[in-house]
Each structure stands twice: as C-alpha cells, then as structure tokens.
Protein backbone atom coordinates (compact mmCIF):
# COMPACT_ATOMS: atom_id res chain seq x y z
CA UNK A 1 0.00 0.00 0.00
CA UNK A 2 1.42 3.44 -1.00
CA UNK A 3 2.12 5.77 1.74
CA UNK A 4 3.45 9.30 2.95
CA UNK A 5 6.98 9.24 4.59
CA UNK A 6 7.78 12.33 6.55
CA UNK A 7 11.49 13.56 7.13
CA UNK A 8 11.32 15.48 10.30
CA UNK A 9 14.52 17.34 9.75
CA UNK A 10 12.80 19.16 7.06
CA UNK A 11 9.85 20.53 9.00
CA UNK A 12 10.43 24.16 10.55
CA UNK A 13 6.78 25.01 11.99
CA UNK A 14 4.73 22.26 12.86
CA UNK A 15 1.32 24.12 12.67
CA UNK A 16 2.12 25.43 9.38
CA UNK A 17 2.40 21.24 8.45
CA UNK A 18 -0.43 20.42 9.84
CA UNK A 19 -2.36 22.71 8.29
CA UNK A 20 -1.17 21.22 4.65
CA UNK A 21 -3.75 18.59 4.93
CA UNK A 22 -7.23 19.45 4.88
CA UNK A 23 -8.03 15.65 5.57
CA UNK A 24 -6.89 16.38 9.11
CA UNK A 25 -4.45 13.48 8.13
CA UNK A 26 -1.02 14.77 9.71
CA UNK A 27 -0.84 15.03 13.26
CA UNK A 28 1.50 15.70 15.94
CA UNK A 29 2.25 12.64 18.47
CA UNK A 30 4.96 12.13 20.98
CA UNK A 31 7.57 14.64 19.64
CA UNK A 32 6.96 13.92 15.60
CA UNK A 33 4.79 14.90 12.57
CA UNK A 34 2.72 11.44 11.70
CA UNK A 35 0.20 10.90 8.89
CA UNK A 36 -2.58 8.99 10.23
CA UNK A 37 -5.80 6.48 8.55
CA UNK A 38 -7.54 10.07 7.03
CA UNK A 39 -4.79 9.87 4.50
CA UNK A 40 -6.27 10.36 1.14
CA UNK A 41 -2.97 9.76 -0.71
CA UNK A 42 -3.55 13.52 -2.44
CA UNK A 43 -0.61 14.98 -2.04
CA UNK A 44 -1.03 18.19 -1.02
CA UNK A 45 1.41 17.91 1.70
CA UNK A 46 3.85 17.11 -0.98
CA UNK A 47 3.24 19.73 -3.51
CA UNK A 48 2.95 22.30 -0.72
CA UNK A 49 5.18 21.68 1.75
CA UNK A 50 8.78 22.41 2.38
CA UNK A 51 10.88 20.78 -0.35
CA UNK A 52 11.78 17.50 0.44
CA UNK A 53 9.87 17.07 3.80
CA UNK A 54 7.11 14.86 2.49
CA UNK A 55 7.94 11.69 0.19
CA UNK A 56 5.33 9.18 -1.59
CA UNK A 57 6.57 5.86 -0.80
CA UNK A 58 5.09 3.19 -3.90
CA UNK A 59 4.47 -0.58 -2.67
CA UNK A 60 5.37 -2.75 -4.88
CA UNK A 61 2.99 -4.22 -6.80
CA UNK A 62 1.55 -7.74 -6.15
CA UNK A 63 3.06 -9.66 -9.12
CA UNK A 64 0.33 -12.99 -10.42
CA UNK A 65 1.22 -15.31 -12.56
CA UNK A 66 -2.24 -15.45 -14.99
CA UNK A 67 -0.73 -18.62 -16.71
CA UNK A 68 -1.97 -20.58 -13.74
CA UNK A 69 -5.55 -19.23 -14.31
CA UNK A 70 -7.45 -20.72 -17.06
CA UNK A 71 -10.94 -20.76 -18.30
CA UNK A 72 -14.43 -18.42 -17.58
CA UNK A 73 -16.24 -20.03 -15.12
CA UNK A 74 -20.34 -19.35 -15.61
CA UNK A 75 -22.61 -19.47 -12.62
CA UNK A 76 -25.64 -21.10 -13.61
CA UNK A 77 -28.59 -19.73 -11.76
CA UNK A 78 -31.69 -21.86 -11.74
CA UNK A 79 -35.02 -22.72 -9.79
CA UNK A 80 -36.43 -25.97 -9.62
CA UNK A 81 -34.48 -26.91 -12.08
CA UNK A 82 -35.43 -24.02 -14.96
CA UNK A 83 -32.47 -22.31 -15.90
CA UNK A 84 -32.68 -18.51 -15.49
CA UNK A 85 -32.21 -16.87 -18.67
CA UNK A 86 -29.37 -14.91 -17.92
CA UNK A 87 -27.28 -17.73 -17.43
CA UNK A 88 -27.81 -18.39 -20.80
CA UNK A 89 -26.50 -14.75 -21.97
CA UNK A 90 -23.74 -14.84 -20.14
CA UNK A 91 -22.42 -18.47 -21.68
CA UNK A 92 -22.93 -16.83 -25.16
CA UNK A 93 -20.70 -13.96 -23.76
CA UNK A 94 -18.29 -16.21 -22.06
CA UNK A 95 -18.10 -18.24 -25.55
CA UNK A 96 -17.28 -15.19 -26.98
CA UNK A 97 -14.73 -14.10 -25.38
CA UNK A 98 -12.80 -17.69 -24.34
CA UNK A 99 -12.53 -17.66 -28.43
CA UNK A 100 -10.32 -14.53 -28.28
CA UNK A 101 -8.02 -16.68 -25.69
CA UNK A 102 -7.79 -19.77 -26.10
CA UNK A 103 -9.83 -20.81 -22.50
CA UNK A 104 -12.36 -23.54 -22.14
CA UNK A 105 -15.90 -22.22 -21.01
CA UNK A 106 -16.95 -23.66 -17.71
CA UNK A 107 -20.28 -23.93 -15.62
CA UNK A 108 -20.99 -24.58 -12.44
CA UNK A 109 -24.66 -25.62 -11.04
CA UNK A 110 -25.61 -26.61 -7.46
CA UNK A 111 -28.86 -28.49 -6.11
CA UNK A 112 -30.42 -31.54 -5.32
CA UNK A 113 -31.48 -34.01 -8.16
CA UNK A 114 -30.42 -31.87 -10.64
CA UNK A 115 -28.72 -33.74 -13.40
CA UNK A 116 -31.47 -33.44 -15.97
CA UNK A 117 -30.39 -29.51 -15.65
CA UNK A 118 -26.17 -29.87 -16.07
CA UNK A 119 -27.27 -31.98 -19.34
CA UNK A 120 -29.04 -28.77 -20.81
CA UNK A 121 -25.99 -26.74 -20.13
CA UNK A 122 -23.89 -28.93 -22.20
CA UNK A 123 -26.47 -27.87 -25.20
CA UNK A 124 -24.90 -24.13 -24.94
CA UNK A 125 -21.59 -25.12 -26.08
CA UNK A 126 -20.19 -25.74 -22.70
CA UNK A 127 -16.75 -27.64 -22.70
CA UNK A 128 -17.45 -29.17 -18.93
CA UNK A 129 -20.42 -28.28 -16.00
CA UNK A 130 -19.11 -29.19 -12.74
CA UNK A 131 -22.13 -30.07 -10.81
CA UNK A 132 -22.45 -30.19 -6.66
CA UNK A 133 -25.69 -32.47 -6.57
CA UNK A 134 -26.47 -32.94 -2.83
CA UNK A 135 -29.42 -32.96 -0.68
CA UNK A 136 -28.44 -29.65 1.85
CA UNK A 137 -27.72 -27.81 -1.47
CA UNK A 138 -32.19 -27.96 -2.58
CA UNK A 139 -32.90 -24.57 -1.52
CA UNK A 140 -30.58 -21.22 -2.27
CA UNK A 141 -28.82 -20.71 1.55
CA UNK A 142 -26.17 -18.50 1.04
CA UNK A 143 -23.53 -20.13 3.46
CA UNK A 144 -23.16 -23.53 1.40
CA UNK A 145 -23.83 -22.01 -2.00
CA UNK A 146 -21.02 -20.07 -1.14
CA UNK A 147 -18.55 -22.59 0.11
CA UNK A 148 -19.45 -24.72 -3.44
CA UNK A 149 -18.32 -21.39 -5.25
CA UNK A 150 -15.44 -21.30 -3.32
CA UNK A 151 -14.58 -24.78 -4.17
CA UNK A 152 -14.75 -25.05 -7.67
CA UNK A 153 -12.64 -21.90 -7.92
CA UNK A 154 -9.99 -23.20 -5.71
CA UNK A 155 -10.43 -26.65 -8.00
CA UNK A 156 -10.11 -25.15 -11.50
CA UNK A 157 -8.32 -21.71 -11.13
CA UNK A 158 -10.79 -19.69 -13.50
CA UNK A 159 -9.09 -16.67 -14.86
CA UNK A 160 -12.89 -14.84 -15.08
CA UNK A 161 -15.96 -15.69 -13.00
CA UNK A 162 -19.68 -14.68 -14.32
CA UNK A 163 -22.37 -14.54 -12.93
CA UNK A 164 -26.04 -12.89 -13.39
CA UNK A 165 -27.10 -9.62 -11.68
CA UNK A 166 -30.36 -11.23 -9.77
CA UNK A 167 -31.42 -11.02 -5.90
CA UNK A 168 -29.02 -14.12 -5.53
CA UNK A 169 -26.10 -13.71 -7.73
CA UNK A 170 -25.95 -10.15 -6.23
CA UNK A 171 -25.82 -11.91 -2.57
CA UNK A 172 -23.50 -15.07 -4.02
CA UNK A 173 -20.93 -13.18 -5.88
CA UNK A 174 -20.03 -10.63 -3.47
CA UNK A 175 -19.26 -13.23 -0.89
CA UNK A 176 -17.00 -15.14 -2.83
CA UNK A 177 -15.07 -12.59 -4.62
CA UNK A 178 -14.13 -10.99 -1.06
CA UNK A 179 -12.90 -15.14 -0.33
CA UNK A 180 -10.25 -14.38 -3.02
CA UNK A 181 -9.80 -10.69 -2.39
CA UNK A 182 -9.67 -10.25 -5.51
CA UNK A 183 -12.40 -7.47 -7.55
CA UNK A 184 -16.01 -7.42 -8.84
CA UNK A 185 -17.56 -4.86 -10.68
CA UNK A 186 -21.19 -5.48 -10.50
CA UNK A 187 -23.44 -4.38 -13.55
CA UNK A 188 -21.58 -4.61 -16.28
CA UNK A 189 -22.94 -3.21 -19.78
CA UNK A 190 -19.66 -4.43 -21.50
CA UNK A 191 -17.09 -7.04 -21.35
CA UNK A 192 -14.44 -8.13 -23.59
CA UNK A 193 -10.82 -9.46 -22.57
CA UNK A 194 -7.43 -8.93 -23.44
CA UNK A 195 -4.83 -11.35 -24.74
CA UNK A 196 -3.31 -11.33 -21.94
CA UNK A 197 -6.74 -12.30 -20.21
CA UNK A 198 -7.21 -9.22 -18.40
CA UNK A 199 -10.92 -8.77 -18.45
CA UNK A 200 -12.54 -5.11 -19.02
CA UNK A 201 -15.19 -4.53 -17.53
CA UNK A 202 -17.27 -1.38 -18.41
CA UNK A 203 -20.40 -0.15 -16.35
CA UNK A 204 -22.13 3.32 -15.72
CA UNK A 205 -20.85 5.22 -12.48
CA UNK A 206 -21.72 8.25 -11.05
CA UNK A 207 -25.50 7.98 -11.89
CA UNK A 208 -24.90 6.94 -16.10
CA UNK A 209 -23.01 10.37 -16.22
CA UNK A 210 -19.50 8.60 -17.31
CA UNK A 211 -19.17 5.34 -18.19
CA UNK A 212 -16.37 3.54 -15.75
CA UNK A 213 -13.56 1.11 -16.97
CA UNK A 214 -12.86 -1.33 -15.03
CA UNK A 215 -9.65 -3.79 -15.15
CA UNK A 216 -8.33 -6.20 -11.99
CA UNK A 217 -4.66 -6.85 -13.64
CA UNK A 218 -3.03 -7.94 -10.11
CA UNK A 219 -6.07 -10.13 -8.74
CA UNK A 220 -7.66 -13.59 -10.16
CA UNK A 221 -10.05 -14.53 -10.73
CA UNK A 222 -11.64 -11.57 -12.15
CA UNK A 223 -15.58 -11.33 -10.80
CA UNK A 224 -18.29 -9.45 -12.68
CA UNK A 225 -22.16 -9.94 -12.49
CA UNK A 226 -24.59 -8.70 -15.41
CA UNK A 227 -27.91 -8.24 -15.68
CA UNK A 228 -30.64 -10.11 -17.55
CA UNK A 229 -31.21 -8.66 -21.13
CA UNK A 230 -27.93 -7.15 -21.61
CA UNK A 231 -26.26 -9.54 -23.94
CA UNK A 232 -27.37 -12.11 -26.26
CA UNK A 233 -28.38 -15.68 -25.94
CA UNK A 234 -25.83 -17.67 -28.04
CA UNK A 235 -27.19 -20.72 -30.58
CA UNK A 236 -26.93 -23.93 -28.95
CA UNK A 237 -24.35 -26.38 -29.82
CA UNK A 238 -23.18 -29.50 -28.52
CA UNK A 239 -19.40 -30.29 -28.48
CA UNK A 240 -18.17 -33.50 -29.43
CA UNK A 241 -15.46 -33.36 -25.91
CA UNK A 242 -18.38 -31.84 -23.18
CA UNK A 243 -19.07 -33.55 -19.82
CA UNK A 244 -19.73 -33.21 -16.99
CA UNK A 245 -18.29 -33.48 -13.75
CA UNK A 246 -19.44 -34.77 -10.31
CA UNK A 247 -18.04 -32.72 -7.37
CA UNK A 248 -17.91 -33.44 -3.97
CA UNK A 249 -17.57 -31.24 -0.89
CA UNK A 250 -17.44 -31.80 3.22
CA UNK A 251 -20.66 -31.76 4.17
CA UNK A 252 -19.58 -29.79 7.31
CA UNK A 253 -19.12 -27.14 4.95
CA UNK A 254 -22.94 -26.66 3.89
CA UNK A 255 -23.92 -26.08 7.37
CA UNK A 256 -26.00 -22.96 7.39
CA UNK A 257 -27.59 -20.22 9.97
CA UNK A 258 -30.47 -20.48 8.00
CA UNK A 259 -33.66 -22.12 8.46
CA UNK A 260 -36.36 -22.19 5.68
CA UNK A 261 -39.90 -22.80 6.55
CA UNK A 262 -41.89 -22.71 3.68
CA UNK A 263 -41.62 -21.65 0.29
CA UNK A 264 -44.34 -19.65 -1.10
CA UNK A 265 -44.40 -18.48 -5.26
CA UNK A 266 -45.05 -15.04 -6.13
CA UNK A 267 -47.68 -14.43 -8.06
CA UNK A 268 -46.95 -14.88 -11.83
CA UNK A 269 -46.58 -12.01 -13.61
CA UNK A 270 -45.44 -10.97 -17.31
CA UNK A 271 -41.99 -8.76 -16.57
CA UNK A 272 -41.52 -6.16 -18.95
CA UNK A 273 -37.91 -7.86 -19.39
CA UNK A 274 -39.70 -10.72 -21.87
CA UNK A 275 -42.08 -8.09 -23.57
CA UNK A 276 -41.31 -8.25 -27.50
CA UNK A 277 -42.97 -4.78 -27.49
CA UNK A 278 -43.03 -1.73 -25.04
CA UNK A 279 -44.80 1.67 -25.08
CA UNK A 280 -43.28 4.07 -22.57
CA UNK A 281 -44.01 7.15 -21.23
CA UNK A 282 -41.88 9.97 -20.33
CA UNK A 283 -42.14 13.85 -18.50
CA UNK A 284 -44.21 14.84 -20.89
CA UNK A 285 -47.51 13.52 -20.18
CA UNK A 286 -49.39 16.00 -18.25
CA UNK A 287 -51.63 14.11 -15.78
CA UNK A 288 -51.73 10.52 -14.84
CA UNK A 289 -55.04 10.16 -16.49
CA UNK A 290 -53.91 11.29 -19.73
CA UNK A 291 -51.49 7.84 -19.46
CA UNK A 292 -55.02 6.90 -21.23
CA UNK A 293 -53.52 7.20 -24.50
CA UNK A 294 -50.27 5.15 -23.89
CA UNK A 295 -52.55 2.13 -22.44
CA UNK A 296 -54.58 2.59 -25.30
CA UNK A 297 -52.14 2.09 -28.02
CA UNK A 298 -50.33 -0.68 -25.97
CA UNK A 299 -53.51 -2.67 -26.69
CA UNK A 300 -53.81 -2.14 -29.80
CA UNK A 301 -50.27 -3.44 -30.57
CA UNK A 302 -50.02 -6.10 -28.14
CA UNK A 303 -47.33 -4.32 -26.04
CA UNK A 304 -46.61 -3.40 -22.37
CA UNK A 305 -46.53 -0.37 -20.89
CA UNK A 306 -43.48 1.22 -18.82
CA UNK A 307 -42.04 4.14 -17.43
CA UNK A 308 -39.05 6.42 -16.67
CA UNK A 309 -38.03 7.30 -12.76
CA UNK A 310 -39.91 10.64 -12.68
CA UNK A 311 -42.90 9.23 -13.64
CA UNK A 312 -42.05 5.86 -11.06
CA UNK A 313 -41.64 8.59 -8.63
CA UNK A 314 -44.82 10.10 -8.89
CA UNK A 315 -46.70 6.98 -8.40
CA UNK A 316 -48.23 6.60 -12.31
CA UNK A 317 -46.59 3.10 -12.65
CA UNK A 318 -45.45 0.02 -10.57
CA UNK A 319 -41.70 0.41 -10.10
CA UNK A 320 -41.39 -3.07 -12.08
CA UNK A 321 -41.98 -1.31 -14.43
CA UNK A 322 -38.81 1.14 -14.85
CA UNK A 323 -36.88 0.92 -17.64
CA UNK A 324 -32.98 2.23 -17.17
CA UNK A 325 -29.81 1.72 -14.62
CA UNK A 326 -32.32 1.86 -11.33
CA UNK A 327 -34.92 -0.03 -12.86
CA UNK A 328 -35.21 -2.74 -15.53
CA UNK A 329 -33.20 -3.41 -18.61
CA UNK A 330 -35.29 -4.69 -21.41
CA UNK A 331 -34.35 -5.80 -25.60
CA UNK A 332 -38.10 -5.89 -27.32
CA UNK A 333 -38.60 -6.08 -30.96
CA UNK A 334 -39.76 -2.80 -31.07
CA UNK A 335 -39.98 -0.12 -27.88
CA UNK A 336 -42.20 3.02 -28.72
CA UNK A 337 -41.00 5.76 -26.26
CA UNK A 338 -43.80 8.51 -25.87
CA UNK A 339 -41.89 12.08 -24.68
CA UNK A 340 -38.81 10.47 -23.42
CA UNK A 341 -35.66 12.58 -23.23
CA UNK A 342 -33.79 9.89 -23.62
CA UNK A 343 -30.73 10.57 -20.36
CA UNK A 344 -28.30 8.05 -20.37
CA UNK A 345 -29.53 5.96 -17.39
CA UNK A 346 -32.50 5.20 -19.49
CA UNK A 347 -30.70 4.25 -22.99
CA UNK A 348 -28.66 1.94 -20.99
CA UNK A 349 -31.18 0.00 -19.94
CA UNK A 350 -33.13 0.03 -23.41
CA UNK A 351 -30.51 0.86 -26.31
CA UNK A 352 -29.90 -3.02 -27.00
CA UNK A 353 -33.97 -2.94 -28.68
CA UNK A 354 -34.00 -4.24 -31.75
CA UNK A 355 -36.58 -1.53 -33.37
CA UNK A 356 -36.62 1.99 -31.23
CA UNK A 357 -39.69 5.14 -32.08
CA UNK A 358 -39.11 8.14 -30.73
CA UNK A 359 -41.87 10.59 -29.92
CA UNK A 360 -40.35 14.06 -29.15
CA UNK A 361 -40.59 17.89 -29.40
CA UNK A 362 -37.28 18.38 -29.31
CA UNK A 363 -35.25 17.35 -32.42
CA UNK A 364 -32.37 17.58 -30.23
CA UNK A 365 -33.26 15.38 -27.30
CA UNK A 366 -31.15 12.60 -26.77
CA UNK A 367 -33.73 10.24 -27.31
CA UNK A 368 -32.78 10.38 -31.25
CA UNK A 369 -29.56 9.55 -30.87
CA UNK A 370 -30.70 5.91 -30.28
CA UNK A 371 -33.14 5.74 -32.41
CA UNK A 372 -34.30 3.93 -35.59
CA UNK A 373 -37.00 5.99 -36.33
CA UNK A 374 -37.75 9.71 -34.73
CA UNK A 375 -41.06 11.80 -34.71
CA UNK A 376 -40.84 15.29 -33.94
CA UNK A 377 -43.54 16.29 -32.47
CA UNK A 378 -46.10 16.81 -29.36
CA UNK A 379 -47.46 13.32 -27.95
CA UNK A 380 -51.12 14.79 -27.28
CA UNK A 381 -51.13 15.60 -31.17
CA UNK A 382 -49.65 12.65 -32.41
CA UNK A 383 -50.62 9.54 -30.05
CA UNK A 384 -54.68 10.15 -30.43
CA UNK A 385 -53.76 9.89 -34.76
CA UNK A 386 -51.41 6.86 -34.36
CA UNK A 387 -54.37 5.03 -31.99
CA UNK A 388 -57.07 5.97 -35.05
CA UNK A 389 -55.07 4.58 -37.69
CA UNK A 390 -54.21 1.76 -36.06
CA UNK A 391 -57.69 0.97 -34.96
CA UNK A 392 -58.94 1.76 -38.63
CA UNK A 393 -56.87 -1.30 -40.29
C-alpha cells in the first residue's frame, strides 16, 4: 500500500504542516509529525510543503502469474431446475470471449437431483459443468452455496468468473469474490478481454453520467455480475469433448444459519424484461389520467406499458416497471417511447432494442440519438392519430 513518509529534519513550523492537509491526516504525536488512517494519498502535503519534507513511498505491486488461471467459469442460476435466462447470456458472452483466448468455457450448477439440468448446459456449447448435486444444497442458503463457489474456484483456477445480476447472484458473488480478495464490478454493460486475459469490464458510475472502466490486472479470478437482457443468448451447440463433472464437498461445509420454513411463489406475472414490445411514457404527459392514450395504443399493438423514474416517482406506474440503470433493462422487438428525453440511465437500460420510435418535441433530445426511427412532435397531437389509424386497419 502506497504511503506518505515524513522527514522530520525538514519541517520548521509544525502548525504550518499540519495545516497542509485538509483531511486532518497529519498530526502531531509524541515529539513527531505522523500521517494517520484520514490519509487520502492527495498529495497536497507534498506539492505544498517544504521541499523535500514529504515523500510518496510506492508498494510494490503484487506480481500474479495469470498462466496458472485458465478458463471463464459461468454461474448457472436456476429454480427448480429451470435455468434462469441470464445464465444463458452470459455463456454466449463467455463463448465469446474464451474464443479470443484460447480458454475452455466452464459452468458450475448446485442443487439436489439436478442432473437433468447440467445436461441442458452442455447444449450451450459448454466444454465441462461441474455439478455439486447434494441434498443440503435444494434450496438457495447462502452459506453452502457459497462454500461450493469457493470450491470449484480453488479446483479449476478460472481466470474470469460470471455470474447474473439477480437477488441471488448479487448476494453469491459478493461473498465469494471478497474469499479471493480479488475485484467485482457489478453491472456490467460491456465485457471483452485482453490477450493477456485481463478482463474489461465497463459499467455506468456516477449515476450513467461517465461510463467507468474497469480492469483487476493484479487479482484472479476476475468477478463481474450482469444483468438479464444485456447480452445475447448464443445458438446452442453440442461439443463433441463436453461432460460433466461430479463434485464433492465436506458436508460440514454446507452447514447454514439459516432455516427455511416454507416456500411460497409469487404471483406470476409478465416482466416487462420478456415483452417483445413496449410503449413508454416519459415527462411529458401531463396528468396521470392522460397515461389513457399510452394504455390505449399498448392494446392495440399487443405491447406493455413502462415508465421512466420521474414518472415511477410520482406513483403513475409500478416500479417493475422502470426501464434504465435503477430499474429494468429490457431488448423488445420494437420499444415506442412517448416524450422520453432519452438521459443516459435510461438508454442503458433500453438501447440493445432491436426496433426503437421516438416521440419528441425536441429534435435535439437525446432520445434520437438511439433511435431507428424519430417523430418530432407533441405526444397529445400525435398519439390520439397513431391510436385511429391503427384501430382503422
């Protein structure tokens, strides 16, 4: 870890030093200047202080050798045996990029009587699924799932691990990447790797307003998690070498705190994630009853509705049904956005549609940027003549 080294012989007024930090970070204790934990590394202290006096000591840098890490290890989320869908995407983007390297594509699924499930893995193009079938392992506890993650890694050294932004990848991931101390960058939008199998990982930061690159070059195995509908489900393929692989593990190991009593299902519902087509509304729409319009169109074409955070905010629409960074990312057929600006947490979490319509009166919102097709023009003029024409076929 880097740090500030003070020569002592080089201060003349100690208040005057102290006062070069505006962290409150140097400090005067038992005769000497010391820089204490409120160290932000800044170095102010250097660039204003007497010449000499303060010194940035580098640590060296934790050298790894990445030959001894080797493949992209895919954590393959399921319930009751049905594969979540992101899974899926993130093979095809594992495939992908273990092409550019040279690395096998790996799997790993846990459960109870759940071989039926590693066989439709190997249908992805999947080179091996290493599968922990074992009774305490039926139900998600986040103490044994974890200690199977930890496992495998330990067993197969994979240079990258992915795994899918839900409710339990965002709890399993975490967990396990802090076991290796080694990074995770959590919502990716883009990954690729280098040759050297350093993986870059992009995601928004500071609210969408930049987009953040993201690199772990000292640290394996690299973790990043990535929501549903972000990339692409690959075609399947079965290769002539797959298989798969019983594990085993100490059972002590799968102890848990937890206890679970009963499971009860939510109550199905379509998720705007799976819509092929989605009509949303944006600031312009006046009143919540004039949202009218957009429900009336949306039946017309089949479609669901959805909405952007101001509109969330106000109460108009269930917040499962937010499209952008803090809501929902979606990839319909076609997406029809009614007086959208079009800011850049929402295009992240909609740009990947296949067909995009614009309503807008301003030709300069950012909304067009994205778009296929772009109508200029005020919503409560043109939605009422799109509904007509529609209904007239």
């Amino acid at each position: 870890m880097n740090k500030i080294q003070i020569d002592q012989s080089k201060i003349h007024n100690i208040k005057d030093a102290i006062k070069l930090c505006p962290f409150g970070a140097i400090e005067y204790v038992e005769g000497n200047l010391q820089i204490n934990s409120a160290c932000k590394l800044c170095n102010l202290c250097i660039k204003n202080g007497p010449k000499d006096a303060f010194t940035l000591i580098k640590s060296k840098k934790k050298e790894i050798d990445k030959s001894n890490w080797k493949g992209i290890l895919v954590y393959a989320e399921h319930f009751e045996g049905e594969i979540h869908p992101v899974t899926i995407e993130l093979i095809g983007k594992a495939k992908e990029m273990a092409g550019k390297i040279n690395h096998p594509v790996y799997c790993i699924i846990a459960g109870n009587k759940i071989g039926s499930t590693a066989k439709e893995l190997l249908t992805w193009g999947i080179n091996e699924v290493f599968i922990y079938d074992m009774p305490q392992l039926k139900d998600f506890k986040i103490e044994p799932y974890t200690a199977v993650f930890e496992d495998i890694i330990k067993k197969i050294k994979p240079s990258v691990v992915l795994v899918g932004g839900t409710n339990i990848g965002r709890s399993l991931a975490p967990r396990t990447a802090a076991r290796f101390r080694t990074g995770l960058t959590a919502d990716c939008t883009i990954l690729d790797i280098q040759k050297n199998t350093d993986l870059d990982q992009i995601r928004p930061a500071f609210g969408g307003n930049i987009m953040a690159h993201i690199q772990t070059p000292n640290h394996r195995p690299q973790f990043a998690t990535v929501r549903y509908k972000i990339f692409s489900p690959p075609e399947k393929q079965t290769l002539g070498n797959s298989k798969i692989t019983q594990c085993v593990i100490d059972g002590s190991k799968l102890n848990s705190n937890i206890t679970i009593k009963r499971i009860k299902e939510k109550e199905k519902t379509v998720n705007i994630e799976d819509a092929e087509v989605i009509v949303v509304a944006g600031r312009a729409f006046k009143k919540e009853e004039d949202l009218n319009m957009l429900h009336n169109l949306a039946d017309l074409i089949g479609a669901q509705t959805a909405g952007t955070r101001p509109l969330i905010e106000a109460g108009w629409f269930d917040p499962r049904k937010q499209i952008g960074l803090s809501g929902r990312t979606v990839k319909p057929k076609l997406i029809i956005t009614c007086g959208v600006s079009g800011s850049v947490q929402f295009a992240a979490g909609m740009n990947g549609s296949d067909t995009i319509i614009s309503i807008n009166t301003d030709k300069n919102a950012p909304i067009f940027d994205i778009s296929h097709y772009a109508i200029i023009g005020d919503i409560y003029e043109i939605l009422p003549k799109l509904i007509n024409n529609i209904s007239d076929f």
